[in-house]
C-alpha atoms as a PDB file:
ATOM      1  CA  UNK A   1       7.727 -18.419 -15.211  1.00  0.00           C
ATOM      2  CA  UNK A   2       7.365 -18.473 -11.486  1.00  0.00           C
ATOM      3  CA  UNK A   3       3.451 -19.089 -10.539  1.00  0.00           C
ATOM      4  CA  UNK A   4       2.120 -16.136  -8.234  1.00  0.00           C
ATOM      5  CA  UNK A   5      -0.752 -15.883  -6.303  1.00  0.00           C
ATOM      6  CA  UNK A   6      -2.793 -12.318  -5.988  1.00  0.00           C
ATOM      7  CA  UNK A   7      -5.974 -11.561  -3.679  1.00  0.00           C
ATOM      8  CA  UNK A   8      -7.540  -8.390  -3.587  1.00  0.00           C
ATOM      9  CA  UNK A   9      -6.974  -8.850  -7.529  1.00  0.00           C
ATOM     10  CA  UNK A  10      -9.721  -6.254  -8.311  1.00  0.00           C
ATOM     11  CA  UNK A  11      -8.295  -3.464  -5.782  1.00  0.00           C
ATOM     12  CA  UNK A  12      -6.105  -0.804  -7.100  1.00  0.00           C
ATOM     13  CA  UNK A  13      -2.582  -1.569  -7.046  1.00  0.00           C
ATOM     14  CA  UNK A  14      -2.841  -5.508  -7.719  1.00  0.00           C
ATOM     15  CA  UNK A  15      -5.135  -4.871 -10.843  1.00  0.00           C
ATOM     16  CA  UNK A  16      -2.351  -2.277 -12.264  1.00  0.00           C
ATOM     17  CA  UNK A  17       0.084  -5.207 -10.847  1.00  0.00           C
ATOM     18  CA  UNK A  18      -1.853  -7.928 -13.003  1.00  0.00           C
ATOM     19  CA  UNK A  19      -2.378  -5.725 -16.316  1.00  0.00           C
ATOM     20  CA  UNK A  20       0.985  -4.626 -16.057  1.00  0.00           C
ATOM     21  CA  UNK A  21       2.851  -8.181 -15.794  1.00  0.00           C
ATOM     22  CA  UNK A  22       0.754 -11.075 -16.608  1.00  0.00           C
ATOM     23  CA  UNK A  23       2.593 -11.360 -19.534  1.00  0.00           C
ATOM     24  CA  UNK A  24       5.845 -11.898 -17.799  1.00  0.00           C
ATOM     25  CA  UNK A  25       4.519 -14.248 -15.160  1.00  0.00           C
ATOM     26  CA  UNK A  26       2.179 -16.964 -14.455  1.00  0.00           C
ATOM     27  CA  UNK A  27      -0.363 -15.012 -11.875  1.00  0.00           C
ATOM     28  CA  UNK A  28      -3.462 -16.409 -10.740  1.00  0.00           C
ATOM     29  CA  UNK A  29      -5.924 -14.653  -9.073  1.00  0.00           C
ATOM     30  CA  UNK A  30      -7.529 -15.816  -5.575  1.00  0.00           C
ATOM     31  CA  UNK A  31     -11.199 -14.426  -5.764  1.00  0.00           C
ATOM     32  CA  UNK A  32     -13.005 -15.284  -2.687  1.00  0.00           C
ATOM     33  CA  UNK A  33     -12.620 -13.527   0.265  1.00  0.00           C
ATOM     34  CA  UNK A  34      -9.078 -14.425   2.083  1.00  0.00           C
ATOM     35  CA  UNK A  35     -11.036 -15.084   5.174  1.00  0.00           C
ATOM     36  CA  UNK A  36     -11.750 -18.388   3.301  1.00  0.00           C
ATOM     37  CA  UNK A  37      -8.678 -20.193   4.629  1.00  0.00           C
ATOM     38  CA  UNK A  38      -8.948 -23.508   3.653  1.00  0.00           C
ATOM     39  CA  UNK A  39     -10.175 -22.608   0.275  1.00  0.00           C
ATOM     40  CA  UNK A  40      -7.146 -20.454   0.353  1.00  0.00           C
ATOM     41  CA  UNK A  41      -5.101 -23.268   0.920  1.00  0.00           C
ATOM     42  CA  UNK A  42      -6.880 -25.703  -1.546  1.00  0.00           C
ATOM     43  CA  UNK A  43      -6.250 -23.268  -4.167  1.00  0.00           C
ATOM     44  CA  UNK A  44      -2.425 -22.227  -3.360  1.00  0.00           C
ATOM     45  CA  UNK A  45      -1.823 -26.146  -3.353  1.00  0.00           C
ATOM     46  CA  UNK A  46      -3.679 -26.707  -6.855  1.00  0.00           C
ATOM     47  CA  UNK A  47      -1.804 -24.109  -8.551  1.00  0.00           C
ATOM     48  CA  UNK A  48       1.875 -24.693  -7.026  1.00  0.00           C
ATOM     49  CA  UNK A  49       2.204 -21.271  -6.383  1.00  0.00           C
ATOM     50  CA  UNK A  50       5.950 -20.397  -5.483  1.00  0.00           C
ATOM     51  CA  UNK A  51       5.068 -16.683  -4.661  1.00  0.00           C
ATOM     52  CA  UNK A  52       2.101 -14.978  -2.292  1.00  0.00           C
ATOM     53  CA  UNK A  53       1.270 -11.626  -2.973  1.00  0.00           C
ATOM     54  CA  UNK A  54      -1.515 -10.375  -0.139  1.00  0.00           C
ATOM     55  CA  UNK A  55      -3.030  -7.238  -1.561  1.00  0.00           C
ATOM     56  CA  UNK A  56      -6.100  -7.691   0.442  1.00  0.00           C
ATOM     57  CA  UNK A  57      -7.434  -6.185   3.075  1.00  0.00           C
ATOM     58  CA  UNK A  58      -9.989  -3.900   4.399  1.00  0.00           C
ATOM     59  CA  UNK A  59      -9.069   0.380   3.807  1.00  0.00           C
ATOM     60  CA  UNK A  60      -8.349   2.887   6.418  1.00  0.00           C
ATOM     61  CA  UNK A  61     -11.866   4.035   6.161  1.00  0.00           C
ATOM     62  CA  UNK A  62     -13.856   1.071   6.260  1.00  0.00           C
ATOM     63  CA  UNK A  63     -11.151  -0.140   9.139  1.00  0.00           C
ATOM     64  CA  UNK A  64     -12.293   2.888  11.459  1.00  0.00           C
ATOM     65  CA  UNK A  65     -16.496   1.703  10.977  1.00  0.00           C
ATOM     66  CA  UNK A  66     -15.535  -1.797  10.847  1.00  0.00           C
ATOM     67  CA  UNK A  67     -12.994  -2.526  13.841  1.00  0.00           C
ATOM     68  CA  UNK A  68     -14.146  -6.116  14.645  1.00  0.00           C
ATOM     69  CA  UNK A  69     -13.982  -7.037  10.358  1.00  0.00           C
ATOM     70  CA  UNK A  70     -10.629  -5.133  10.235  1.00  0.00           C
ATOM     71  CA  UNK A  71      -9.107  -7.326  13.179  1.00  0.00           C
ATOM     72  CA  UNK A  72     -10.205 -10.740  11.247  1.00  0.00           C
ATOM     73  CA  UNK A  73      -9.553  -9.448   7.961  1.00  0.00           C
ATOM     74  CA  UNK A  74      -6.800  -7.423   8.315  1.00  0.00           C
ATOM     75  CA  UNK A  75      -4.607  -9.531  10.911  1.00  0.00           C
ATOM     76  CA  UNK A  76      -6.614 -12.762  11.385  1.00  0.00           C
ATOM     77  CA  UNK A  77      -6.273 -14.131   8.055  1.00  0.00           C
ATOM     78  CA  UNK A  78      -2.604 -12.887   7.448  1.00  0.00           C
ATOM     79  CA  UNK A  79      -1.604 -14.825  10.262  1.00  0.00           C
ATOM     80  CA  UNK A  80      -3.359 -17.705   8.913  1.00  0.00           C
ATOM     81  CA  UNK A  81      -1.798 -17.766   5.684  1.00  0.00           C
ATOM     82  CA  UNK A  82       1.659 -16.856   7.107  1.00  0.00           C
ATOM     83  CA  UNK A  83       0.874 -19.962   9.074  1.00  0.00           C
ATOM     84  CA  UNK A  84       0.728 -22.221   5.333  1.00  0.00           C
ATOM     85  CA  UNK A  85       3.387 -20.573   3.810  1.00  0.00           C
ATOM     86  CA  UNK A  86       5.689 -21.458   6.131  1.00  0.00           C
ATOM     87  CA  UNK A  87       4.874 -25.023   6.468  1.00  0.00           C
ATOM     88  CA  UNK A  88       4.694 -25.251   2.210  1.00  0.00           C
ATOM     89  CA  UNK A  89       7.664 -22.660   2.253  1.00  0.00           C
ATOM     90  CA  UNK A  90       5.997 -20.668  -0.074  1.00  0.00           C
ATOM     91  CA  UNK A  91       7.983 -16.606  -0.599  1.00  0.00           C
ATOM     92  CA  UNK A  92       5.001 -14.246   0.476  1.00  0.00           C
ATOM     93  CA  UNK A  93       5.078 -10.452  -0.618  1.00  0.00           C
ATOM     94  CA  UNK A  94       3.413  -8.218   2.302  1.00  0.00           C
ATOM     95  CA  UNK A  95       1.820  -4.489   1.084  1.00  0.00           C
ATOM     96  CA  UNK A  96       2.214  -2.366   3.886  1.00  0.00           C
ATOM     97  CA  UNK A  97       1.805   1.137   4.286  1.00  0.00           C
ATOM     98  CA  UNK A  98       3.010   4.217   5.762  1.00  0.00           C
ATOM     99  CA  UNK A  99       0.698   4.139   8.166  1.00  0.00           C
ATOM    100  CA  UNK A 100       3.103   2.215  10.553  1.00  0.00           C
ATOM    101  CA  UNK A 101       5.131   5.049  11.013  1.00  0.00           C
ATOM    102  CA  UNK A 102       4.283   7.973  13.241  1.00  0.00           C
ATOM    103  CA  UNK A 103       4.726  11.785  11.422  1.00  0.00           C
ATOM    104  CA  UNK A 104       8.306  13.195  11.453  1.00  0.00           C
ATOM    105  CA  UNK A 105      10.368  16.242  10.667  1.00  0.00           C
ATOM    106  CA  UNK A 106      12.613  14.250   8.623  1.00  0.00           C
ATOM    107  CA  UNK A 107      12.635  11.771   5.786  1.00  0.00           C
ATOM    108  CA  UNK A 108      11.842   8.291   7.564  1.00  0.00           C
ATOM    109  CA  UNK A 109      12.962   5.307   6.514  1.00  0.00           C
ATOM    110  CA  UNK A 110      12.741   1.714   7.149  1.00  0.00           C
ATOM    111  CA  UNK A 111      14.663   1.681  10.446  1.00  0.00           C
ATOM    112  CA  UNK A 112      12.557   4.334  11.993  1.00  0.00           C
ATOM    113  CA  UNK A 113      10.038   4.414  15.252  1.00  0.00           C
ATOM    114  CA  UNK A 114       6.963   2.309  13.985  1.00  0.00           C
ATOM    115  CA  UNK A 115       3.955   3.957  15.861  1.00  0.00           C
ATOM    116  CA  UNK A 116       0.791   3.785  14.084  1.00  0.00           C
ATOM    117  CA  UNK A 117      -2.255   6.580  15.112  1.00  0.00           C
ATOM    118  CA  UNK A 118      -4.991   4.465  13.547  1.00  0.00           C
ATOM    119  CA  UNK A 119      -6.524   0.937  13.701  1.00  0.00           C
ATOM    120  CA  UNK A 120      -5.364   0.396  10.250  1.00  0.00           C
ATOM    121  CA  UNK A 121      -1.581   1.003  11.057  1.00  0.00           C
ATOM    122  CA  UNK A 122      -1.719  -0.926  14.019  1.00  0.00           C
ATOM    123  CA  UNK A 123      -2.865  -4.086  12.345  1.00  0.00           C
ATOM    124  CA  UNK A 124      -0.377  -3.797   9.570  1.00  0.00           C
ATOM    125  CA  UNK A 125       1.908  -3.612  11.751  1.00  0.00           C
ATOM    126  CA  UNK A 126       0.809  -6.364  14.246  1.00  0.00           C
ATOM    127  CA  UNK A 127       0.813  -8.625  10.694  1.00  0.00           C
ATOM    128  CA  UNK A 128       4.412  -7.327   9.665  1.00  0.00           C
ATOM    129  CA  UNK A 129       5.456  -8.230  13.300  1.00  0.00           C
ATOM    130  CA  UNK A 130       4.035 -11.838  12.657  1.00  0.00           C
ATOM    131  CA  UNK A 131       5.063 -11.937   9.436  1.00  0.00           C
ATOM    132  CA  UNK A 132       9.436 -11.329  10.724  1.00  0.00           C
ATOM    133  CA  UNK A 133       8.571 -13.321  13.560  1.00  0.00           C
ATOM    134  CA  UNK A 134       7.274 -16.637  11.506  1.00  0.00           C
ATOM    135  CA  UNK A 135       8.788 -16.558   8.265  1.00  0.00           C
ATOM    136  CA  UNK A 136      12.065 -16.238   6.682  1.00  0.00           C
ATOM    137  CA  UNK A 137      11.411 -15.785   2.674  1.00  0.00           C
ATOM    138  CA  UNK A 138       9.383 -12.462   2.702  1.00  0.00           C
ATOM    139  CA  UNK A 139       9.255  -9.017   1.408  1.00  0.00           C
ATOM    140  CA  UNK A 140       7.485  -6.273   3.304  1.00  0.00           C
ATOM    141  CA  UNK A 141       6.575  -3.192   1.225  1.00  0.00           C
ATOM    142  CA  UNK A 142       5.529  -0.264   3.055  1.00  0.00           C
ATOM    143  CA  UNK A 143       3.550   2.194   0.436  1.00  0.00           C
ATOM    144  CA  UNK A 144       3.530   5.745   0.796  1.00  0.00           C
ATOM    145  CA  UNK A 145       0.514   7.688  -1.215  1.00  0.00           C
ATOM    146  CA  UNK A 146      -0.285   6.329  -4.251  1.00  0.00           C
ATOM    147  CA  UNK A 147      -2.515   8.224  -6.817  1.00  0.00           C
ATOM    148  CA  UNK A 148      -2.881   6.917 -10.537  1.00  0.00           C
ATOM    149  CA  UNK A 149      -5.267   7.140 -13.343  1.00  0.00           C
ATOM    150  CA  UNK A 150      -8.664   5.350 -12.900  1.00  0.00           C
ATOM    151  CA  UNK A 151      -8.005   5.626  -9.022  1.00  0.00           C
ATOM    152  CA  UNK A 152     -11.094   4.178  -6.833  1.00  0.00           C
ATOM    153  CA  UNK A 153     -12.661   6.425  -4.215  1.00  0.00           C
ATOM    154  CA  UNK A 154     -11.345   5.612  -0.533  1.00  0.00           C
ATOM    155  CA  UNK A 155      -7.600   7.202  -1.736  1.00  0.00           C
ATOM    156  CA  UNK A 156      -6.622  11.035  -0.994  1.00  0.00           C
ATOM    157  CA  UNK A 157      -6.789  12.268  -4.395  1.00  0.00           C
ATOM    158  CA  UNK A 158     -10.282  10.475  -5.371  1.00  0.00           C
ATOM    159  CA  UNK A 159     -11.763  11.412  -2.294  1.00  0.00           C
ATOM    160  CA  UNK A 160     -10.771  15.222  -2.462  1.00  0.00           C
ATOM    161  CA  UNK A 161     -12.297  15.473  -5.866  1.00  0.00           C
ATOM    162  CA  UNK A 162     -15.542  14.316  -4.357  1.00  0.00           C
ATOM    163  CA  UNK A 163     -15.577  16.733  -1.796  1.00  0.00           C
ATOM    164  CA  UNK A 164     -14.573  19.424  -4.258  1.00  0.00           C
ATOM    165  CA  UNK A 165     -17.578  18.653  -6.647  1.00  0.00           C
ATOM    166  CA  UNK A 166     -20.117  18.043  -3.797  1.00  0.00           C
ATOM    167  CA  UNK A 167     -18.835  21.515  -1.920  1.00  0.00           C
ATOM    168  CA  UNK A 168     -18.066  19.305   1.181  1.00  0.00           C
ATOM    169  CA  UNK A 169     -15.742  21.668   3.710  1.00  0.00           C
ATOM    170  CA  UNK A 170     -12.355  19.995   3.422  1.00  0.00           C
ATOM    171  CA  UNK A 171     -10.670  20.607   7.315  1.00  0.00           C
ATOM    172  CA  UNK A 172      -6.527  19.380   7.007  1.00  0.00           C
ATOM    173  CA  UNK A 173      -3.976  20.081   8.948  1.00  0.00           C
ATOM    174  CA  UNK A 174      -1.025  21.868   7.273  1.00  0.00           C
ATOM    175  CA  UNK A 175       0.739  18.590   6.226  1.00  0.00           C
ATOM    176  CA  UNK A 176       3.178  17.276   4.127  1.00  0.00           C
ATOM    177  CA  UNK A 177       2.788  13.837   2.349  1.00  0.00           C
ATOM    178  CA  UNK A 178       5.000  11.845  -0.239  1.00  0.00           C
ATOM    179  CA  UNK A 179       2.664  10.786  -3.033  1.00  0.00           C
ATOM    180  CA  UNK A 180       4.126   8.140  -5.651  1.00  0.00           C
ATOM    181  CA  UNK A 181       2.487   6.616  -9.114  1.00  0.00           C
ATOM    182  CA  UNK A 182       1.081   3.269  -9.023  1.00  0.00           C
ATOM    183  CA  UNK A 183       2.830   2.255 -11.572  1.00  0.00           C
ATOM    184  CA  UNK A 184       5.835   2.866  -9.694  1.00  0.00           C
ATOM    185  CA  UNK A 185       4.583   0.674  -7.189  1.00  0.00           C
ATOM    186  CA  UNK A 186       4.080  -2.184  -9.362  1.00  0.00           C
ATOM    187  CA  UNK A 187       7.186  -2.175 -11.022  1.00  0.00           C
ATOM    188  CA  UNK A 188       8.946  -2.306  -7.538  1.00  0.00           C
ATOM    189  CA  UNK A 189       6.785  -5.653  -6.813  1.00  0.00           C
ATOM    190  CA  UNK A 190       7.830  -7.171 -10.444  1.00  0.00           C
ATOM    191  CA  UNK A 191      11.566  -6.326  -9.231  1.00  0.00           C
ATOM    192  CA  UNK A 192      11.570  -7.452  -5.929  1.00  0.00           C
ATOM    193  CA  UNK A 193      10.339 -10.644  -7.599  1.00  0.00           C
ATOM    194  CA  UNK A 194      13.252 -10.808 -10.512  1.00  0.00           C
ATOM    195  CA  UNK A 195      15.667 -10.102  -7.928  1.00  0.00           C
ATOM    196  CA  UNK A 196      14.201 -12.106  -5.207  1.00  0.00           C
ATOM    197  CA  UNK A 197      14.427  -9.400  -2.034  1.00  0.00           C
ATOM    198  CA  UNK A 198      14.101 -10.092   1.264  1.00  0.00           C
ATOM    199  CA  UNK A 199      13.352  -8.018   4.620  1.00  0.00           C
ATOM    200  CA  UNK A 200      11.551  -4.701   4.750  1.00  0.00           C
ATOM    201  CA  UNK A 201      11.423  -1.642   1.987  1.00  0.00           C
ATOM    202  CA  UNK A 202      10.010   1.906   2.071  1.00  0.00           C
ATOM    203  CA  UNK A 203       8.242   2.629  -1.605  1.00  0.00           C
ATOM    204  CA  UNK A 204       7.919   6.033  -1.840  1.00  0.00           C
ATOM    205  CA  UNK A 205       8.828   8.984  -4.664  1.00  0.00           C
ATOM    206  CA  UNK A 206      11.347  10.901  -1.544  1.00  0.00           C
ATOM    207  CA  UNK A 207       9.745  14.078  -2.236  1.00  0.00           C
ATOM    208  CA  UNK A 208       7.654  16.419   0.007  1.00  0.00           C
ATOM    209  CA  UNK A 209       3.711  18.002  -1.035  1.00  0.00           C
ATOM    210  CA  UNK A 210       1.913  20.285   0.943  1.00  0.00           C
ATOM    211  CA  UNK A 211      -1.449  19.087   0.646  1.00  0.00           C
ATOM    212  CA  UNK A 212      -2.857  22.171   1.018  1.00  0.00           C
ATOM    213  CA  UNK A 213      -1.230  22.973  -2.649  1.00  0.00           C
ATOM    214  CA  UNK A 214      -2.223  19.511  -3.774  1.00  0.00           C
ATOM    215  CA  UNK A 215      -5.989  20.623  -3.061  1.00  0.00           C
ATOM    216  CA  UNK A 216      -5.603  23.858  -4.795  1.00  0.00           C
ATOM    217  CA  UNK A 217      -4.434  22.707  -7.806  1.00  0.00           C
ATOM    218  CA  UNK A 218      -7.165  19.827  -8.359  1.00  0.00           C
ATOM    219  CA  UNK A 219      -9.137  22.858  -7.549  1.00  0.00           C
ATOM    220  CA  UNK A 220      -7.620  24.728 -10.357  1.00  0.00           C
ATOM    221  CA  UNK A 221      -7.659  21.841 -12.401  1.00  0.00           C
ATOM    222  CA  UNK A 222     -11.735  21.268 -11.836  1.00  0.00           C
ATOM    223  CA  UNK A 223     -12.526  25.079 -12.235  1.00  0.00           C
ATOM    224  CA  UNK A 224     -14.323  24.173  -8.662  1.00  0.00           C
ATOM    225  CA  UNK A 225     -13.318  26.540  -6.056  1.00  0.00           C
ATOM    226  CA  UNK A 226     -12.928  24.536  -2.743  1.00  0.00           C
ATOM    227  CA  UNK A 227     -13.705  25.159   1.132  1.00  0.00           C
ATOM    228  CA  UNK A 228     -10.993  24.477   2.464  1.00  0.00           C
ATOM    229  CA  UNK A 229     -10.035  24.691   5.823  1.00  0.00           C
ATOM    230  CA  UNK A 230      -6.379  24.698   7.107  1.00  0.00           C
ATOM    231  CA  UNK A 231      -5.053  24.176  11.034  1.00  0.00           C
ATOM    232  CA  UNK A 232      -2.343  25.363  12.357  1.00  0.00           C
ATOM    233  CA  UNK A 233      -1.041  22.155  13.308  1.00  0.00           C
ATOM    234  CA  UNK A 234       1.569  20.570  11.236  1.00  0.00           C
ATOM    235  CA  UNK A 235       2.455  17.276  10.268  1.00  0.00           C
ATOM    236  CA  UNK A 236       4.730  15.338   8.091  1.00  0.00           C
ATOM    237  CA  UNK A 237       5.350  11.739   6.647  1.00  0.00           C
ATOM    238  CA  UNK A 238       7.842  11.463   4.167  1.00  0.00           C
ATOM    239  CA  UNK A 239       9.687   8.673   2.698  1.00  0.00           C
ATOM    240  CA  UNK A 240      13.922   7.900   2.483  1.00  0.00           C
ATOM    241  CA  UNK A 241      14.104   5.490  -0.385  1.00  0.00           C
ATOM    242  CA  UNK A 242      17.507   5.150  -0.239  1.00  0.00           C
ATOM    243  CA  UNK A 243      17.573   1.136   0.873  1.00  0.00           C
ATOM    244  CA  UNK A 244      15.804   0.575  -2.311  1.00  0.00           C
ATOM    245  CA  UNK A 245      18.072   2.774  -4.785  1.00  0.00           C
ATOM    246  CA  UNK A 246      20.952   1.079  -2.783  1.00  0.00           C
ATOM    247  CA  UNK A 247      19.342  -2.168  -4.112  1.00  0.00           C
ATOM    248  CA  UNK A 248      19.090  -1.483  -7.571  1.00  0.00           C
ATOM    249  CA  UNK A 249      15.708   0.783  -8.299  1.00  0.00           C
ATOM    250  CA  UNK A 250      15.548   4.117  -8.988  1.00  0.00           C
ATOM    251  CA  UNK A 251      11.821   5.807  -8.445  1.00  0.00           C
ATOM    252  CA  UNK A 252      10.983   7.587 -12.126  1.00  0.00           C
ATOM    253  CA  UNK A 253       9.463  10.501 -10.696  1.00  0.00           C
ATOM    254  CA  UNK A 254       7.411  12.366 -12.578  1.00  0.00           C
ATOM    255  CA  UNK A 255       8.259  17.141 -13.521  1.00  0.00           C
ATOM    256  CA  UNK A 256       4.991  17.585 -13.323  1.00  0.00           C
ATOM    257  CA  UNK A 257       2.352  15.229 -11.302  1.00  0.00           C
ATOM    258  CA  UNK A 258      -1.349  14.968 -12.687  1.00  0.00           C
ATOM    259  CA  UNK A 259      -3.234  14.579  -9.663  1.00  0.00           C
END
């Protein structure tokens, strides 16, 4: 069993990550705030890990009322613990997101313009940039939308529903999103680790929702009628997830998604 490290082990993805595997490997869970560097490093030593996961990090939201915490947080201390790992040579497994990539027509995928339109982008992608620039054993995973069962508020789906039940006015432009299952996402991390990948990967299900349908039909499914408004603008961000079927992985999309 290889003996991996998780922060942010109560956030959304690395807690479906943890229930979901810590049968099949030794994980051990970092629970003070990553900030915390030479605690950090005290406890990565103690344990031996061989493998870094960094799920922490502040969210788009809190990023956009927080700016000077999101620069510390969300660049700051990754470039302090890509820093240790490469003098320990420790493997460390980056979650990325979307949000690095500006909106496009087509399907975009890993080789793509990075241009970020929010704070939140920008420092993942500052951190991925540090990351390729300082460290050789890494994985990059750049997450499209996730939604899953028990999600937390701060996510699209979540965050609608609120809205919906409070009858907040829901303004979107008419967009188009690729939304994929958490669990998905976790099994992706478990095989990057089996099969020990290296470099950057899109994670997303490949196909296209108008959100203006996804609203309507957790509408429909909370007998809530919603006010929602719609611009005429239009925007798309859509994932090609052909480097990691070329690798190995096929996404087990789902006929009909329960948002």
């Amino acid at each position: 069993m290889k003996a991996i490290c998780i922060d942010g082990y109560n956030s959304f993805v690395a807690r479906n990550f943890y229930d979901k595997f810590k049968k099949k490997h030794k994980i051990y869970k970092f629970r003070s705030n990553i900030n915390k560097i030479e605690k950090l490093k005290k406890f990565i030593i103690k344990k031996k890990i061989s493998t870094y996961i960094r799920f922490a990090g502040l969210s788009r939201s809190n990023c956009d009322i927080c700016r000077q915490e999101c620069y510390s947080t969300n660049y700051i201390a990754n470039k302090k613990l890509v820093d240790f790992l490469k003098k320990k040579k420790i493997k460390l497994i980056f979650i990325s997101s979307s949000h690095v990539y500006s909106y496009s027509n087509k399907k975009i995928d890993e080789n793509c313009l990075t241009k970020p339109n929010n704070i939140y982008g920008k420092l993942k992608l500052k951190s991925e940039n540090y990351i390729k620039k300082n460290l050789q054993n890494f994985s990059i995973l750049r997450v499209f939308n996730i939604y899953g069962k028990n999600q937390p508020n701060g996510y699209f789906i979540p965050d609608i529903k609120q809205k919906i039940k409070n009858n907040i006015s829901i303004k979107i432009n008419n967009s188009y999103r690729d939304f994929i299952n958490v669990k998905e996402v976790v099994r992706f991390i478990n095989f990057s680790i089996k099969k020990d990948l290296k470099g950057v990967y899109n994670i997303g299900s490949g196909k296209s929702y108008n959100l203006k349908d996804v609203i309507r039909m957790i509408s429909n499914k909370m007998k809530i009628k919603s006010n929602l408004l719609i611009t005429k603008k239009t925007d798309k961000l859509l994932c090609n997830n052909s480097l990691i079927k070329k690798n190995g992985f096929n996404i087990k999309n789902e006929k009909n998604i329960n948002f």
